[in-house]
Protein backbone atom coordinates (compact mmCIF):
# COMPACT_ATOMS: atom_id res chain seq x y z
CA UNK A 1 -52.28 103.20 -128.01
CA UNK A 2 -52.80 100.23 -129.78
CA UNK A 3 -53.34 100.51 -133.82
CA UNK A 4 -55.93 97.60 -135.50
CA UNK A 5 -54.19 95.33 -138.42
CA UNK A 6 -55.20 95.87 -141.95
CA UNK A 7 -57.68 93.39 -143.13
CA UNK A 8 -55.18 91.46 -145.60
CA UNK A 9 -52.22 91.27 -142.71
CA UNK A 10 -54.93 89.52 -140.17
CA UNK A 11 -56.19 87.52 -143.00
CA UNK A 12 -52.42 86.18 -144.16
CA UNK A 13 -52.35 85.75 -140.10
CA UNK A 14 -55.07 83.59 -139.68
CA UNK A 15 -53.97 81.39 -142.92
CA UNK A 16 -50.45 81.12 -141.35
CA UNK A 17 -52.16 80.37 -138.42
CA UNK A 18 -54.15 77.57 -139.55
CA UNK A 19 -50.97 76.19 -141.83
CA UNK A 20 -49.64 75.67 -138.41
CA UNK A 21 -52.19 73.89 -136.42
CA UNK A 22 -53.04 71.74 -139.35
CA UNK A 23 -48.45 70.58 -139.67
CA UNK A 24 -49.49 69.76 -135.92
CA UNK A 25 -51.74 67.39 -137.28
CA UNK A 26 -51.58 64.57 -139.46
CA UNK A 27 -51.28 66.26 -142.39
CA UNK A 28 -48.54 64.96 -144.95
CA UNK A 29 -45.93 68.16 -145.26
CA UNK A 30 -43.27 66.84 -146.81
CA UNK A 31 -42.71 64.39 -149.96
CA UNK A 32 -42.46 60.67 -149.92
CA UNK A 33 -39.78 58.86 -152.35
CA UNK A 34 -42.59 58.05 -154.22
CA UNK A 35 -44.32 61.94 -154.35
CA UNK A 36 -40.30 62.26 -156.13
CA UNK A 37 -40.49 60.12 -158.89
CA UNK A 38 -44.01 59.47 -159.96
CA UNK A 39 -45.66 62.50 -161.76
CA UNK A 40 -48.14 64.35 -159.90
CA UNK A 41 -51.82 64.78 -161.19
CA UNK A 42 -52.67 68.05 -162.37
CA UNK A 43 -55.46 69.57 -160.67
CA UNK A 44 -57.72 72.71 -161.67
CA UNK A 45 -58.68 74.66 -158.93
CA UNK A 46 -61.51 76.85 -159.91
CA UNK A 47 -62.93 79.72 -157.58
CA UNK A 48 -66.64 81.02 -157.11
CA UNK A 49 -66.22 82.87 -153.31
CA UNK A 50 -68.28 81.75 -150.39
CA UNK A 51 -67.99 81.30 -146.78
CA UNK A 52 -64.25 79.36 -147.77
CA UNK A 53 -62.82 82.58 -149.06
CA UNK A 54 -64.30 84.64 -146.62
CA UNK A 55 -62.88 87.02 -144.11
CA UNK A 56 -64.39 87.98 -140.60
CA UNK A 57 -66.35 90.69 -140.21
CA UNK A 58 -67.04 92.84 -136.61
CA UNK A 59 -70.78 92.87 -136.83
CA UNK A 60 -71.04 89.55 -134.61
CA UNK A 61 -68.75 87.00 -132.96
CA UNK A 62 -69.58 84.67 -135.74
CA UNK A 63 -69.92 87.54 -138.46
CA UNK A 64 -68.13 87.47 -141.95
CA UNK A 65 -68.57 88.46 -145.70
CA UNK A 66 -68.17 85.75 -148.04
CA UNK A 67 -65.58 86.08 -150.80
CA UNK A 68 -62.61 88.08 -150.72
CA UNK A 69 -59.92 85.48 -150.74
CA UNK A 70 -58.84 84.78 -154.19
CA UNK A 71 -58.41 80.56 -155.28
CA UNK A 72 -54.62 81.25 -155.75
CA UNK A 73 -54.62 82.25 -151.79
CA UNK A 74 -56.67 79.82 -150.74
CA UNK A 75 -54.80 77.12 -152.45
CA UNK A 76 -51.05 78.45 -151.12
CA UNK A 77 -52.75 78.71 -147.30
CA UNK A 78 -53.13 75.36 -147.04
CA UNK A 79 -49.97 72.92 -146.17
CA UNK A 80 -48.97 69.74 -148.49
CA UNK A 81 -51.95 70.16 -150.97
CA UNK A 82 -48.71 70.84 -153.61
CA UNK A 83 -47.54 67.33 -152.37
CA UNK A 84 -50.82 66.09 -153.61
CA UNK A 85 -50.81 67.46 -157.32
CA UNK A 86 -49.45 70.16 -159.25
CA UNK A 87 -52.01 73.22 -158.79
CA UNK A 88 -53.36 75.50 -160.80
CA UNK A 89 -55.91 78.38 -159.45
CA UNK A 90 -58.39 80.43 -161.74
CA UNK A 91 -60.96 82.81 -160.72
CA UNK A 92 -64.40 82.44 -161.56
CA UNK A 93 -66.45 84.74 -159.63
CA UNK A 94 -65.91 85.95 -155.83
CA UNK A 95 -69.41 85.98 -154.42
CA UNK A 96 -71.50 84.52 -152.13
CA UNK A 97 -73.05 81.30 -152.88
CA UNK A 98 -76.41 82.79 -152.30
CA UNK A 99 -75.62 84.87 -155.23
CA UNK A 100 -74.73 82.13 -157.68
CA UNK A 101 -76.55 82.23 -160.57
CA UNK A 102 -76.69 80.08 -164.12
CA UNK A 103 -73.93 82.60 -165.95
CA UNK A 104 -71.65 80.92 -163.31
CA UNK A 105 -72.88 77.61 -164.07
CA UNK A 106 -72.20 77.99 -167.61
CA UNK A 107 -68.97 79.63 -167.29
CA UNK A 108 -67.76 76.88 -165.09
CA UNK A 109 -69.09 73.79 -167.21
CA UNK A 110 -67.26 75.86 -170.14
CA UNK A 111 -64.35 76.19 -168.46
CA UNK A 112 -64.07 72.39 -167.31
CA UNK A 113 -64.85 70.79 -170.20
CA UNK A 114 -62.43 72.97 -172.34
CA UNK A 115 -60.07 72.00 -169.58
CA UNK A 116 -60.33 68.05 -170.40
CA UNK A 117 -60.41 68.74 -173.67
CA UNK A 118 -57.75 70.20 -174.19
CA UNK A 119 -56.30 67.77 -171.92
CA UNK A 120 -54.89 70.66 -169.12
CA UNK A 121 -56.17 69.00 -166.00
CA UNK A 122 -56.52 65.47 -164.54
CA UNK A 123 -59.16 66.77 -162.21
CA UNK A 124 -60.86 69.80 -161.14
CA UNK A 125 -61.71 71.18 -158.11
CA UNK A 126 -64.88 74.31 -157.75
CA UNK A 127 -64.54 76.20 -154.16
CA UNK A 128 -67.85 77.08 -153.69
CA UNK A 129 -70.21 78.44 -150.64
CA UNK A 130 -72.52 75.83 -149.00
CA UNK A 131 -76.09 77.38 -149.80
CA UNK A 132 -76.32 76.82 -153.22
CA UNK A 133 -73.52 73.98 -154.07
CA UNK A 134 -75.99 71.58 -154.19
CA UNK A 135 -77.75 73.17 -157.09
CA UNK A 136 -74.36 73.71 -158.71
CA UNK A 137 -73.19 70.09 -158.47
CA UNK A 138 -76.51 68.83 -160.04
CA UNK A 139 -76.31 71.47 -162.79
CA UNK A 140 -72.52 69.86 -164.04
CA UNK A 141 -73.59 66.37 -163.38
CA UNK A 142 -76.29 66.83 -165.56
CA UNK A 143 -74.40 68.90 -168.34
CA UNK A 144 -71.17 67.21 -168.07
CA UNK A 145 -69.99 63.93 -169.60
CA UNK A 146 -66.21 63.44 -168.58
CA UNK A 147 -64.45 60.22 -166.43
CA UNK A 148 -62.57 62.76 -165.07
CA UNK A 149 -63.40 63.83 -161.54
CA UNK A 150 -65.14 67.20 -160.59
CA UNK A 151 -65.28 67.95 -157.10
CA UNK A 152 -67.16 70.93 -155.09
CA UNK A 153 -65.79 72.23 -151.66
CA UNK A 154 -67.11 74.74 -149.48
CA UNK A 155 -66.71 75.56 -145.87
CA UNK A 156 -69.38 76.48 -142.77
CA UNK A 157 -66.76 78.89 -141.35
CA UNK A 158 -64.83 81.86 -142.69
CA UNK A 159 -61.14 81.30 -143.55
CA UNK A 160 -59.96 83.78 -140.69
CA UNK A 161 -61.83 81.89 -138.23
CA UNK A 162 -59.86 80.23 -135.65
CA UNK A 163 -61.73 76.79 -135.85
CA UNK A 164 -61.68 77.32 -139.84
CA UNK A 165 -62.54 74.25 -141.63
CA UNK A 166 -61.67 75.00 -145.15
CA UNK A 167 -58.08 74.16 -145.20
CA UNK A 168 -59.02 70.79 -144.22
CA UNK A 169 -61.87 70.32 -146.39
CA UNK A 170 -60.32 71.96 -149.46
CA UNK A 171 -56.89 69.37 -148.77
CA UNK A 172 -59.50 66.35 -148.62
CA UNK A 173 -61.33 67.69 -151.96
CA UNK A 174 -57.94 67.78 -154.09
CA UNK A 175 -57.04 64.27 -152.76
CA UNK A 176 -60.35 63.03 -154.19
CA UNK A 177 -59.97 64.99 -157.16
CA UNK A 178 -56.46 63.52 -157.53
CA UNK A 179 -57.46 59.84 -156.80
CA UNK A 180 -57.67 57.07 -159.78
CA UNK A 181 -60.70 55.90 -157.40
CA UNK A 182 -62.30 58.82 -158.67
CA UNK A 183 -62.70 58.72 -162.04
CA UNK A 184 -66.14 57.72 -163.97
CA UNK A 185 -67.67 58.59 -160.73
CA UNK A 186 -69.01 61.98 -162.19
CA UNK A 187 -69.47 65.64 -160.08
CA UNK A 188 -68.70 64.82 -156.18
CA UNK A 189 -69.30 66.94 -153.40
CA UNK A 190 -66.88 67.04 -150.39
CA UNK A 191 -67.47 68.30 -146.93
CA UNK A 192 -66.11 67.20 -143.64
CA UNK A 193 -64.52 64.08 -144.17
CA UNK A 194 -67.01 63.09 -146.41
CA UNK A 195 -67.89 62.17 -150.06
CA UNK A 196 -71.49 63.04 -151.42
CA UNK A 197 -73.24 62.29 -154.77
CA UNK A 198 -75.03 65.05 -156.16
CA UNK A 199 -78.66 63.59 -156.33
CA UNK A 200 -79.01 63.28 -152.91
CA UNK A 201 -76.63 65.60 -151.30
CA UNK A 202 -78.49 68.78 -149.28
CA UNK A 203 -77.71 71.08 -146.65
CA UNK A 204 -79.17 70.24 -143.45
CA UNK A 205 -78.18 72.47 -141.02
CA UNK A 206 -77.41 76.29 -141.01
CA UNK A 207 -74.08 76.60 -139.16
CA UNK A 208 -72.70 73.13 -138.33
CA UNK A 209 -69.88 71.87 -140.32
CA UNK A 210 -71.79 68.45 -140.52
CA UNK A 211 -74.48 70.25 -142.07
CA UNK A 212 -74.06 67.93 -145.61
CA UNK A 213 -76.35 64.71 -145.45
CA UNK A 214 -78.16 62.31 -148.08
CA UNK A 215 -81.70 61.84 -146.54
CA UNK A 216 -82.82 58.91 -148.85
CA UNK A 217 -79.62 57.63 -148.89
CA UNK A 218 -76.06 57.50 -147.80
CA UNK A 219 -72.53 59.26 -148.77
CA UNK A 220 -70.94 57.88 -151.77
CA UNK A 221 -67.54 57.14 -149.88
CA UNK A 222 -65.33 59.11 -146.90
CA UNK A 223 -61.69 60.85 -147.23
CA UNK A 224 -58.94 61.91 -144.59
CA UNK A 225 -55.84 63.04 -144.77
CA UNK A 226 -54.46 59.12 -145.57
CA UNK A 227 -56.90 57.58 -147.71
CA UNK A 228 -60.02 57.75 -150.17
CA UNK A 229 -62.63 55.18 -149.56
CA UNK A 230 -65.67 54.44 -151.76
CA UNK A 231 -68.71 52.67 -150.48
CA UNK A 232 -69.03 51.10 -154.00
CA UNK A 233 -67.54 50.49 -157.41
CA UNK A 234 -67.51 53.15 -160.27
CA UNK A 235 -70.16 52.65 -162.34
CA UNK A 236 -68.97 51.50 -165.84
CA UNK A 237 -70.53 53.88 -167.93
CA UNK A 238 -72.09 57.73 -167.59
CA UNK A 239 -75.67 58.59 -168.32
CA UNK A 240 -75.88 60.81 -171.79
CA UNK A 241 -75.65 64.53 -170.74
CA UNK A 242 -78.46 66.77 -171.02
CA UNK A 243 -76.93 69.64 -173.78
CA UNK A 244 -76.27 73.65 -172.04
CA UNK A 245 -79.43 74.96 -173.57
CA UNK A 246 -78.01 78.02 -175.96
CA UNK A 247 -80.27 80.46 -175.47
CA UNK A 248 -79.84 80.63 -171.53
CA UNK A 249 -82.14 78.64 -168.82
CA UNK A 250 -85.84 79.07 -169.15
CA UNK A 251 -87.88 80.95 -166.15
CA UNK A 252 -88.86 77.84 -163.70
CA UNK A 253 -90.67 79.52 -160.28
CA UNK A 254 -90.81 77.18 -156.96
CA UNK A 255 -93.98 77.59 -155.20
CA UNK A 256 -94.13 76.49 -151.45
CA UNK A 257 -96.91 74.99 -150.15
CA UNK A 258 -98.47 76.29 -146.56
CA UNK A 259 -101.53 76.44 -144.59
CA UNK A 260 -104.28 78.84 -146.06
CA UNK A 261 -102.49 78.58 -148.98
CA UNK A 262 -104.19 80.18 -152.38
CA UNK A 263 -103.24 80.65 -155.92
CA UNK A 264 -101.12 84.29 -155.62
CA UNK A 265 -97.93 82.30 -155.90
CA UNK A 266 -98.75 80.48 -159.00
CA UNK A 267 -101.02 82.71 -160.70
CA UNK A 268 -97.95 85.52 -160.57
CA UNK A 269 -96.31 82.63 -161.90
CA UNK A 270 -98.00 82.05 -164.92
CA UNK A 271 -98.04 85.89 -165.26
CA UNK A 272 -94.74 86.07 -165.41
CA UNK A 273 -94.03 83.67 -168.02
CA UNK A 274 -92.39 80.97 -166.19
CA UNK A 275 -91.95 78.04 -168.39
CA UNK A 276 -92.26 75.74 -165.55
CA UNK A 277 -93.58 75.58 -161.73
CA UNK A 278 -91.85 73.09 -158.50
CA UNK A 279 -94.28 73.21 -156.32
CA UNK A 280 -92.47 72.54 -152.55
CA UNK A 281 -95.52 70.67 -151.64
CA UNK A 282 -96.70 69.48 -148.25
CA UNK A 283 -95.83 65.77 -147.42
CA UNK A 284 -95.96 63.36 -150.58
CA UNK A 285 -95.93 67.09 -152.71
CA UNK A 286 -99.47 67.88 -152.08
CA UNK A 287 -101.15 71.47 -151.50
CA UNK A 288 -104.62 73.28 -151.17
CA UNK A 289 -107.47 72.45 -153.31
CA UNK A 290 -107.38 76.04 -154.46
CA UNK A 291 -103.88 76.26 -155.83
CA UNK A 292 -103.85 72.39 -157.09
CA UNK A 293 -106.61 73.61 -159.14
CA UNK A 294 -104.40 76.81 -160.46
CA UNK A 295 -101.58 74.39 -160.77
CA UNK A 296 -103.51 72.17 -163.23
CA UNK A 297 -104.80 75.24 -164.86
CA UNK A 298 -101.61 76.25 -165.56
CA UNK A 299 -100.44 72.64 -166.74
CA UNK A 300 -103.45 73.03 -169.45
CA UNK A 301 -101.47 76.20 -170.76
CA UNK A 302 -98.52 74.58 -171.54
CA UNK A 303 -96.49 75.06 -167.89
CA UNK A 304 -94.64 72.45 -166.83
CA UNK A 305 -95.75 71.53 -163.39
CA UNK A 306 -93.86 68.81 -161.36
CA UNK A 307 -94.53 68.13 -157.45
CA UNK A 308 -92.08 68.09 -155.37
CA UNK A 309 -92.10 68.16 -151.41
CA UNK A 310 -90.65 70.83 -148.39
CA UNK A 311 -90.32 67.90 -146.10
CA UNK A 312 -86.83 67.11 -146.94
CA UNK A 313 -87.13 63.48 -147.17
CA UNK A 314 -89.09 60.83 -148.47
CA UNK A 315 -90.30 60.17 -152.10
CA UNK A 316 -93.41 62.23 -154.20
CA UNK A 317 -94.87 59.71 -155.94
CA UNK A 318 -97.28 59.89 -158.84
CA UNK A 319 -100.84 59.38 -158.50
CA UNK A 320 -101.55 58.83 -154.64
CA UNK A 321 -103.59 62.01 -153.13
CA UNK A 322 -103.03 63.59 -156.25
CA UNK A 323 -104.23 63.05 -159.68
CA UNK A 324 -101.09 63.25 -161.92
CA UNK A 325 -102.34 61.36 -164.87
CA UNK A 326 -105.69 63.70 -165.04
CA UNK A 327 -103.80 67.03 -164.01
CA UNK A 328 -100.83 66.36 -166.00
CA UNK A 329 -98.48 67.04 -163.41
CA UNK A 330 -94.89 65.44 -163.31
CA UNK A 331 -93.49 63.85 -160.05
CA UNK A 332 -90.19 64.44 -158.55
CA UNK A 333 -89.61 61.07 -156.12
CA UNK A 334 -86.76 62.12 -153.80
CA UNK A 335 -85.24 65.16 -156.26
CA UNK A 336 -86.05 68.03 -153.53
CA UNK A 337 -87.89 71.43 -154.81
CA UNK A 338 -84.33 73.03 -156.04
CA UNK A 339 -82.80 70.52 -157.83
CA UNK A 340 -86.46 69.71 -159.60
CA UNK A 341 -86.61 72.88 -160.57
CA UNK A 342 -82.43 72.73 -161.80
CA UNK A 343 -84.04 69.64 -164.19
CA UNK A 344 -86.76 71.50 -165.14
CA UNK A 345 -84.84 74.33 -166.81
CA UNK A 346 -82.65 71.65 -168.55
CA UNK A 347 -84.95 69.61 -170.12
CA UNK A 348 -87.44 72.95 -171.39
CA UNK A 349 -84.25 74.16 -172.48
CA UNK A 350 -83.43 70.64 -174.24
CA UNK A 351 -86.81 70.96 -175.88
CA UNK A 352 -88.74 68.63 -173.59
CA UNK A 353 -91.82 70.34 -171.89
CA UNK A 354 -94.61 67.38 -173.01
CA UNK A 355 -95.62 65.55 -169.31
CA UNK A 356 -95.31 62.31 -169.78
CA UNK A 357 -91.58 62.64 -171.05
CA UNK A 358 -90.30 65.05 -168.39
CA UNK A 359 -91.59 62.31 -166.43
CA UNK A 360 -89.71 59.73 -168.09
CA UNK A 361 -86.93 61.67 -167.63
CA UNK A 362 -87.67 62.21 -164.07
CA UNK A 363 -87.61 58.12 -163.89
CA UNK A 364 -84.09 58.11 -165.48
CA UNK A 365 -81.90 59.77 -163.11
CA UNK A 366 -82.41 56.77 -161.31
């Protein structure tokens, strides 16, 4: 008779598991003369769940339930990331990134900035599922004016999966965060070897650990195990950060575009008092006659409108099948649907809702 492990012994399994394939590896495990004597850089780890802190779940070969596996055990499971700085693991939120939600984002900019300012960290590090960290990094790059580095990590499988890849990821994203290479380079995404800016970073693929890409345009620099590499210099100044609206992010609705397409969407929209519509478009951010007609019917009662596309590449640009200086609609150029819609709320909240300077401010994230 054969009794079934409770779910915190397999999990502390799995983790002791994966410490040992990785010391087969080429991960660092013990200190260097120079790890002895030179102080280590203090690094904030600061946990929000997802697939990374996951556990497997019987349902399917593949099956798990995000969260579960608090920062602190995350950070211990993995082998030498003490040799890279001196760690310290708080607990946001547990949940699944499809979950996350802009309480979290403000919590976590609060938490960060009160961090450098009160000079406790050299760096911080957000664990953080894959489905929404996009929207997450462009909120704090937006919001957040610090050379310090802030770097998100996630994971595509669970942390009791044999092949997990979140030890390895989360290792790489506290050597960035630790690297002098990385400061004035604001919020940086890491995944799979790789370093990502948040303007152009999106999830590509549903399951595949190489699921992070930049469709217009490239990763910002690489990582392993032995060294951080960036493609270019840090830029020498920070944009000015858009201010944490007080009152909480104003209602901004993404409409997709489809055949037979009418105006339910955006009419229910309007109804419900959204301060501002994305519309995923079709190719350059275009749609029906019938709900480009509600759209600018909508712009004419104050809405915010801006036209962005579902393709997942390319560049909306203003004034080409569409007329955006007679509708009064905004263009997004390569910012896809949700991070339009993540500027949106922050520059209605910021008190900017006329057209032509959304726009403008569109054209400066450039």
């Amino acid at each position: 008779m054969t009794t079934s492990k409770p779910p915190r012994v397999v999990l502390m399994h799995t983790m002791a598991l994966a410490a040992l394939t990785l010391s087969a590896g080429s991960y660092p495990l013990t200190a260097t003369a120079a790890d002895s004597t030179a102080a280590k850089p203090r690094i904030l780890v600061l946990a929000t769940g997802g697939t990374i802190a996951s556990t497997g779940d019987a349902r399917s070969a593949i099956g798990y339930n995000a969260g579960g596996v608090t920062g602190e055990q995350l950070t211990a499971s993995v082998p030498g990331l003490d040799k890279l700085a001196t760690l310290k693991a708080e607990q946001i939120s547990n949940i699944g990134s499809q979950d996350m939600d802009s309480k979290v984002w403000y919590q976590l900019a609060d938490r960060i900035k009160q961090a450098f300012d009160r000079n406790e960290a050299d760096g911080v590090v957000i664990t953080h599922g894959t489905d929404t960290m996009e929207e997450t990094a462009f909120f704090l790059d937006n919001v957040l004016s610090t050379r310090q580095p802030v770097v998100l990590v996630g994971s595509m499988r669970p942390s009791t999966a044999v092949s997990a890849d979140g030890p390895g990821n989360l290792y790489e994203a506290v050597k960035v965060a630790a690297s002098p290479q990385s400061g004035n380079r604001g919020v940086l995404v890491v995944m799979n070897d790789t370093i990502h800016g948040p303007r152009w970073v999106t999830k590509t693929h549903s399951t595949s650990v190489q699921t992070f890409g930049n469709p217009n345009s490239g990763p910002v620099g690489y990582v392993d195990p032995a060294s951080v590499r960036y493609l270019s210099p840090a830029p020498n100044a920070r944009k000015a950060p858009l201010a944490v609206p007080g009152g909480g992010l104003p209602r901004v609705d993404i409409v997709y575009a489809h055949a037979d397409m009418d105006a339910t969407q955006i009419d229910d929209a309007v109804k419900r008092k959204a301060k501002g519509i994305v519309l995923a478009g079709v190719g350059d951010g275009n749609a029906s006659k019938t709900a480009l007609d509600a759209l600018e019917a909508a712009a004419k009662q104050g809405v915010v409108v801006v036209r962005s596309s579902r393709v997942g590449s390319g560049f909306v640009n203003r004034n080409v099948e569409v007329s955006d200086d007679k509708t009064g609609f905004v263009v997004s150029y390569d910012l896809n649907p949700q991070k339009a819609r993540v500027l949106t709320q922050l520059l209605i909240g910021n008190g900017v809702s006329a057209s032509d300077r959304v726009q403008k401010a569109f054209d400066a994230t450039f």
